[in-house]
C-alpha atoms as a PDB file:
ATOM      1  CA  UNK A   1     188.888  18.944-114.179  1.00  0.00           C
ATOM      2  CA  UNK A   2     185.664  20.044-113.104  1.00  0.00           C
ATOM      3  CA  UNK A   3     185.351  18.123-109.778  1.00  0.00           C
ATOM      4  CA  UNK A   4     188.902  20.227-108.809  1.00  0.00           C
ATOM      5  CA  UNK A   5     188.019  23.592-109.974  1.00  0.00           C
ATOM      6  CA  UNK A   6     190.997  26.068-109.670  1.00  0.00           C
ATOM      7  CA  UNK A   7     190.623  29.979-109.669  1.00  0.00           C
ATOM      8  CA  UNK A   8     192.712  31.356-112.200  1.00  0.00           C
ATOM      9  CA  UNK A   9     191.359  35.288-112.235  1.00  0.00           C
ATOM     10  CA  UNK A  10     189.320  37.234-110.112  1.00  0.00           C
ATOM     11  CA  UNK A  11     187.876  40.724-109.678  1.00  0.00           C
ATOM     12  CA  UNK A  12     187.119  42.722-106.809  1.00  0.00           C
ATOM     13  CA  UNK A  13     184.104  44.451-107.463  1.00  0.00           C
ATOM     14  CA  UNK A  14     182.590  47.405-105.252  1.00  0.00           C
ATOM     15  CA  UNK A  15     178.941  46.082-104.563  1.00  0.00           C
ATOM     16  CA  UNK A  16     178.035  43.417-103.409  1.00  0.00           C
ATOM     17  CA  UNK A  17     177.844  40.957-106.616  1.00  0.00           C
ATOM     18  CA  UNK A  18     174.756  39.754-107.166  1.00  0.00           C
ATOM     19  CA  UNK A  19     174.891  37.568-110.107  1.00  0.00           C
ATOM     20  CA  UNK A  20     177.286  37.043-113.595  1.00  0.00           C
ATOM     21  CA  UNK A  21     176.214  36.874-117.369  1.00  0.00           C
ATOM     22  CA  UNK A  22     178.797  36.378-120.483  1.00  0.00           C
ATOM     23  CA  UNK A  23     178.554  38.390-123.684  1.00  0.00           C
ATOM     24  CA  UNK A  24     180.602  36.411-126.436  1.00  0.00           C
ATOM     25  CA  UNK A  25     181.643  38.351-129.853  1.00  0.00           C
ATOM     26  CA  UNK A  26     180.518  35.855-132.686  1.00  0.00           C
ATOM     27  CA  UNK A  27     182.494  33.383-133.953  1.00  0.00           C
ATOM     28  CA  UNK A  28     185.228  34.506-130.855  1.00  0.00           C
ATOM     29  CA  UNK A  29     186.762  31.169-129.550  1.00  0.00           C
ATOM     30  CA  UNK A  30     186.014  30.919-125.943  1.00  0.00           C
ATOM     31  CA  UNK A  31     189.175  32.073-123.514  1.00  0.00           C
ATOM     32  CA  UNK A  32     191.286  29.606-122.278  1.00  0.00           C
ATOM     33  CA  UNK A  33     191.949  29.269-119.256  1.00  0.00           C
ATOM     34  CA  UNK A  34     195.397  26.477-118.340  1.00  0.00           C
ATOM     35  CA  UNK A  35     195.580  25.742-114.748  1.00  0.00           C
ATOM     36  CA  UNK A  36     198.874  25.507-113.446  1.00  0.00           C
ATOM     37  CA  UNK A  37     198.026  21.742-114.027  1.00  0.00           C
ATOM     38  CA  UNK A  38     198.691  22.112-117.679  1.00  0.00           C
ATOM     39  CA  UNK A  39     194.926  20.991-118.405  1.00  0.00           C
ATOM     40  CA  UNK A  40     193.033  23.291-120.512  1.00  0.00           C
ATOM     41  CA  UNK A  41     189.420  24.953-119.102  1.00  0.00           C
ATOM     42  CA  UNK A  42     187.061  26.355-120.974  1.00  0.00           C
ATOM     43  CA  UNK A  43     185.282  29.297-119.657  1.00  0.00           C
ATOM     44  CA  UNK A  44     181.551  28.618-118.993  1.00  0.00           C
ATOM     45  CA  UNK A  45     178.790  29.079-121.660  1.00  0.00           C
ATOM     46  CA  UNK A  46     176.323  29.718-118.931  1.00  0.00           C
ATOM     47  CA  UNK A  47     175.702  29.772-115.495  1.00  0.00           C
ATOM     48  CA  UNK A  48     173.315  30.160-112.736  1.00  0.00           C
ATOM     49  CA  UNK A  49     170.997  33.360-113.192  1.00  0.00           C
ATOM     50  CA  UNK A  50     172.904  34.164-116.552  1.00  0.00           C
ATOM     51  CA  UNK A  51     172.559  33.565-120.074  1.00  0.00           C
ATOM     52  CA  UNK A  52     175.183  33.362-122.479  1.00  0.00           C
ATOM     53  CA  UNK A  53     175.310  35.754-125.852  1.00  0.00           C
ATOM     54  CA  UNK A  54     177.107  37.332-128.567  1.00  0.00           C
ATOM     55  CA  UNK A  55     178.447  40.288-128.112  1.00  0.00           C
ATOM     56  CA  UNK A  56     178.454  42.445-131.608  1.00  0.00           C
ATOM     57  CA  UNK A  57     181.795  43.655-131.538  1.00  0.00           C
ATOM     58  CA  UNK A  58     185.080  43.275-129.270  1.00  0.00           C
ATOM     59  CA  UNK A  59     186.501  40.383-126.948  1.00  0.00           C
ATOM     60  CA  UNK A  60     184.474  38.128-124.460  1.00  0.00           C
ATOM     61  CA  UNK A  61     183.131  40.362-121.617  1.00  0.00           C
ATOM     62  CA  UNK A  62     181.830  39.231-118.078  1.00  0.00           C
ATOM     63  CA  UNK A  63     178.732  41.484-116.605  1.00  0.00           C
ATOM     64  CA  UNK A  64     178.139  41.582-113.236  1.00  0.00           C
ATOM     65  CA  UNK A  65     175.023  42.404-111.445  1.00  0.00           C
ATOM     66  CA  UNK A  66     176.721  44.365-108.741  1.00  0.00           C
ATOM     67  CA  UNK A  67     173.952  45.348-106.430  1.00  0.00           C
ATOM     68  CA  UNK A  68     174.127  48.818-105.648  1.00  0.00           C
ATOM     69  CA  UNK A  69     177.211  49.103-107.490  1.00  0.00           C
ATOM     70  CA  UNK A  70     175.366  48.836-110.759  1.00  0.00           C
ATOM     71  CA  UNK A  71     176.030  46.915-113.649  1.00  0.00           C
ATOM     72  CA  UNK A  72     179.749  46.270-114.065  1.00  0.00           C
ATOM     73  CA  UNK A  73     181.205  44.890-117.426  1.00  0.00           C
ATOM     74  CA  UNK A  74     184.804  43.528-117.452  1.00  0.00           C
ATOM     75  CA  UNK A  75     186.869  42.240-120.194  1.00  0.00           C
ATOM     76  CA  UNK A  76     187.746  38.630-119.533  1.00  0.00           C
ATOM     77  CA  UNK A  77     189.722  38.491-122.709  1.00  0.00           C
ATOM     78  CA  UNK A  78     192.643  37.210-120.379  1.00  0.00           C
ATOM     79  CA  UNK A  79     190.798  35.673-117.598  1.00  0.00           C
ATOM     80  CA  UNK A  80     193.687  35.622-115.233  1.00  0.00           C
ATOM     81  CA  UNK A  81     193.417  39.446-115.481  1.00  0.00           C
ATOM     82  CA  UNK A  82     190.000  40.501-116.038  1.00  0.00           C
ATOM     83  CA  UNK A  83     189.559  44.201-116.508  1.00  0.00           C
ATOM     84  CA  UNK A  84     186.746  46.430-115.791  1.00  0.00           C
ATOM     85  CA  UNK A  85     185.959  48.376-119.315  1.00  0.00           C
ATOM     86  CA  UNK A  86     182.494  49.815-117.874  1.00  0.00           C
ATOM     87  CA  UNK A  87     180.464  50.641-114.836  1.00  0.00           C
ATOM     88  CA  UNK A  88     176.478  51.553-115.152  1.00  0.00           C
ATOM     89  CA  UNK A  89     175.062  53.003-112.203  1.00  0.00           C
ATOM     90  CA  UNK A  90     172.016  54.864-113.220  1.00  0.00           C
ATOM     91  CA  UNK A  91     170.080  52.363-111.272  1.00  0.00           C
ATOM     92  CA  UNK A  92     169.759  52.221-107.403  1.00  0.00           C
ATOM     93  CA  UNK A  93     170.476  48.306-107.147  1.00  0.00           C
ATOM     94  CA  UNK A  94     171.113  45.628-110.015  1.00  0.00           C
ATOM     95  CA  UNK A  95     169.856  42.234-107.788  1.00  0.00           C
ATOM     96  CA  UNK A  96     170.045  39.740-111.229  1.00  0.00           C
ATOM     97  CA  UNK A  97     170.877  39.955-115.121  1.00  0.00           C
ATOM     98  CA  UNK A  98     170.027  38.311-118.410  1.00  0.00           C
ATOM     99  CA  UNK A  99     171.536  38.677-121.979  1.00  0.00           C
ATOM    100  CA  UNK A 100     170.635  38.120-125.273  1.00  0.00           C
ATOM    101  CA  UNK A 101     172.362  39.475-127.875  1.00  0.00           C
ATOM    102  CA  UNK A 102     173.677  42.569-126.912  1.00  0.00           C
ATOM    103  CA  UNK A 103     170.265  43.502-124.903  1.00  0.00           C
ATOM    104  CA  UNK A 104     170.769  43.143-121.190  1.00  0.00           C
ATOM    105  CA  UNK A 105     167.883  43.215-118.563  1.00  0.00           C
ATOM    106  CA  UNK A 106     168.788  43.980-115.207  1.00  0.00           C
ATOM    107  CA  UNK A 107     166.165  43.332-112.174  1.00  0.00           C
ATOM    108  CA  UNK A 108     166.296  46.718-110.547  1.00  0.00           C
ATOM    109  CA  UNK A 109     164.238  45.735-107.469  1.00  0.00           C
ATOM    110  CA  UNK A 110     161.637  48.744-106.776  1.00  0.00           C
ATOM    111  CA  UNK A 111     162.542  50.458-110.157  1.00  0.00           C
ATOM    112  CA  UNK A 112     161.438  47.369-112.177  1.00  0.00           C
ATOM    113  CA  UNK A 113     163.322  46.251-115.029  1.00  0.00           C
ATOM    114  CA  UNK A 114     165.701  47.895-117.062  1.00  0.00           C
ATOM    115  CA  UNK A 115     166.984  47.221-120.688  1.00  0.00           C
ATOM    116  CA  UNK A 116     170.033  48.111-121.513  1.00  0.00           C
ATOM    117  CA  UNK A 117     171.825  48.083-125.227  1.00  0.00           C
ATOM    118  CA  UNK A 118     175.357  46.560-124.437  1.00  0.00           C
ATOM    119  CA  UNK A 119     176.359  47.036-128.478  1.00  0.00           C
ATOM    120  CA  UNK A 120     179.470  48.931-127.249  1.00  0.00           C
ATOM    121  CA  UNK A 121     180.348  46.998-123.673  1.00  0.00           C
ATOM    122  CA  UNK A 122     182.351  50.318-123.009  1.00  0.00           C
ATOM    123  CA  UNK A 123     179.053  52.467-122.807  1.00  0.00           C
ATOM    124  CA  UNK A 124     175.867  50.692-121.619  1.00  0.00           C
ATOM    125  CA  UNK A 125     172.726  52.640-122.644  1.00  0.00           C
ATOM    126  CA  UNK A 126     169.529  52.620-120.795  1.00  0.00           C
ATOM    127  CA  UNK A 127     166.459  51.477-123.493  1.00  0.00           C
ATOM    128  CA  UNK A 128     163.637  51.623-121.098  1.00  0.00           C
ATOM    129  CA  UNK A 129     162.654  51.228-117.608  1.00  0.00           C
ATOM    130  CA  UNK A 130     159.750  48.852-117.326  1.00  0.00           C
ATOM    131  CA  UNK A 131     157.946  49.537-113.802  1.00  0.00           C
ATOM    132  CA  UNK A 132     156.840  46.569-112.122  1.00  0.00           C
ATOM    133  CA  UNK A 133     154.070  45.719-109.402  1.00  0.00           C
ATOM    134  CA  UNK A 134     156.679  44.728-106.512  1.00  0.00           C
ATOM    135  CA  UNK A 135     160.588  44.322-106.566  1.00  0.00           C
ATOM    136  CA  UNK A 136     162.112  43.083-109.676  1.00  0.00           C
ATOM    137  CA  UNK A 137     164.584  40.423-107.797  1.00  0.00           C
ATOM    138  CA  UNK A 138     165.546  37.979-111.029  1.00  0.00           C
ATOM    139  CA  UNK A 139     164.648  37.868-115.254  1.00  0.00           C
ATOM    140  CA  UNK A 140     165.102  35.140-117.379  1.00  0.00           C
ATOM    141  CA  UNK A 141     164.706  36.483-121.181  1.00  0.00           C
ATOM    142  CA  UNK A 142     163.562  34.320-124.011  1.00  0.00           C
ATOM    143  CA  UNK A 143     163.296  35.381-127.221  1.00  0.00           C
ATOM    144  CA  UNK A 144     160.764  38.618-126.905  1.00  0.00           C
ATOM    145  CA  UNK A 145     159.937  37.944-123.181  1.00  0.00           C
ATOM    146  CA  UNK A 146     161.237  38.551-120.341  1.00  0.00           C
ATOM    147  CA  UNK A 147     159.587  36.601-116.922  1.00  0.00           C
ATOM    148  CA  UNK A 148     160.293  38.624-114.031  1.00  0.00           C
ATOM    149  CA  UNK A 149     160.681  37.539-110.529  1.00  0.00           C
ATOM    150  CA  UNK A 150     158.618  40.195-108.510  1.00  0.00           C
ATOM    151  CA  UNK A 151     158.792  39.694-105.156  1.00  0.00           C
ATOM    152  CA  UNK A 152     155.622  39.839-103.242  1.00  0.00           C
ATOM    153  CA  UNK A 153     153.639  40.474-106.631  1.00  0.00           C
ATOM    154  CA  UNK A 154     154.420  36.945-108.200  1.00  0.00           C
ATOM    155  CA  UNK A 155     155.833  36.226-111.548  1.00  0.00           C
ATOM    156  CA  UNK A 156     155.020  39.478-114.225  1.00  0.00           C
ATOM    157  CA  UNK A 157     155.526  38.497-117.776  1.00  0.00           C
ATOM    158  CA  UNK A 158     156.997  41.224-120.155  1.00  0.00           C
ATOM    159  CA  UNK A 159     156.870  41.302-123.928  1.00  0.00           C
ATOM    160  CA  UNK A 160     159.904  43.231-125.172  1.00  0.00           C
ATOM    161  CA  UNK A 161     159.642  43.001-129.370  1.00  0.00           C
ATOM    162  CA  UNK A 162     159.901  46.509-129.237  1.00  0.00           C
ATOM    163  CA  UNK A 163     162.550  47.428-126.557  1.00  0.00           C
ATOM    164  CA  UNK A 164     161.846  50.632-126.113  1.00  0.00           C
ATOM    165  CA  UNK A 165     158.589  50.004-124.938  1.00  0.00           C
ATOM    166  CA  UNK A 166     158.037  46.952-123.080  1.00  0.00           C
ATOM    167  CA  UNK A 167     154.948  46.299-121.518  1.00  0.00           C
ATOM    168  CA  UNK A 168     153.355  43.520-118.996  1.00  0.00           C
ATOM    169  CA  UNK A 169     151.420  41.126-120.943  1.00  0.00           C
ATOM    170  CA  UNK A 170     150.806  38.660-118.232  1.00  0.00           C
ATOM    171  CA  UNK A 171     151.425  37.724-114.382  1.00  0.00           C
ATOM    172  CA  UNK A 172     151.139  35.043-111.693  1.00  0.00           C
ATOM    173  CA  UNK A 173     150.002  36.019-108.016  1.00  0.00           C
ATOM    174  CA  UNK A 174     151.663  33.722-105.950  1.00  0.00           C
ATOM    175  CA  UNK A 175     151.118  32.966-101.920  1.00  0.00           C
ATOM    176  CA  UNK A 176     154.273  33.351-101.237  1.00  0.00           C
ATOM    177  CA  UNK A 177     157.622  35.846-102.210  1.00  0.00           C
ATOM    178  CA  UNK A 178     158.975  35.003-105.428  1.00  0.00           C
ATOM    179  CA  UNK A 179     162.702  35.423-105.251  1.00  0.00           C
ATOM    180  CA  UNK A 180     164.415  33.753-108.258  1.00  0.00           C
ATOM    181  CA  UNK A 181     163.530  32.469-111.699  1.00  0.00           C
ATOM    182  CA  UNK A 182     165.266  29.413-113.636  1.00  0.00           C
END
């Protein structure tokens, strides 16, 4: 019943969580979650600063932008027991996420943005670091962009066909700090 929401799982992370994106296996059948009301939940498809995907191989996976924790990945194949399969830290602080496919880009505040390849959840690999005017602070990705909220240097606009080399094709000065995207 989604105007009595019930926690049935939850996971402590060691940040200070800044946002939550689902990667999906295809053709996996969403997790069920049954309250002990008896109704059945589906897990969300998508939710604030996230984007839902398929994740190439595995079970359903939860990714967490964990601030300067880094980029945590849990397996949320049993959602009343989530359990963490990765950790990626290479990056000082992980302030918002967005997936498609098994490409994740993280908004690493002063270091910009930074693609990751989550084909194996277990290993995230860096693709490329995309240095941005001001803070990276939230991405939405569509298709081959990625629009990039940049703090006190407005909205930058990244074309990422090739991954490994993204570049800024366009941006948006804006009067004031731009903190989120949706």
């Amino acid at each position: 019943n989604p105007l009595q929401p019930q926690e049935i799982g939850a996971w402590d992370t060691s940040g200070d969580a800044q946002a939550v994106g689902v990667l999906l296996k295809p053709g996996a059948v969403q997790p069920q979650a049954t309250p002990d009301s008896g109704s059945s939940m589906p897990l969300p498809d998508e939710t604030q600063s996230t984007a839902a995907a398929q994740a190439p191989a595995g079970q359903p996976f939860a990714l967490v932008a964990d601030g300067s924790g880094g980029l945590v990945v849990l397996d949320i194949s049993q959602p009343r027991q989530p359990s963490q399969t990765a950790v990626y830290e290479q990056l000082d602080f992980i302030q918002d996420i967005t997936v498609q496919g098994s490409v994740v880009a993280a908004a690493a505040r002063a270091r910009g943005v930074s693609l990751l390849d989550l084909n194996n959840p277990a290993k995230p690999v860096q693709i490329s670091l995309a240095n941005t005017p001001g803070e990276a602070r939230a991405v939405v990705m569509q298709g081959t962009l990625v629009y990039t909220a940049d703090f006190s240097r407005g909205l930058q606009i990244l074309e990422i066909s090739n991954p490994s080399q993204p570049g800024v094709i366009g941006f948006r000065d804006t009067p004031e700090k731009v903190l989120d995207l949706f």
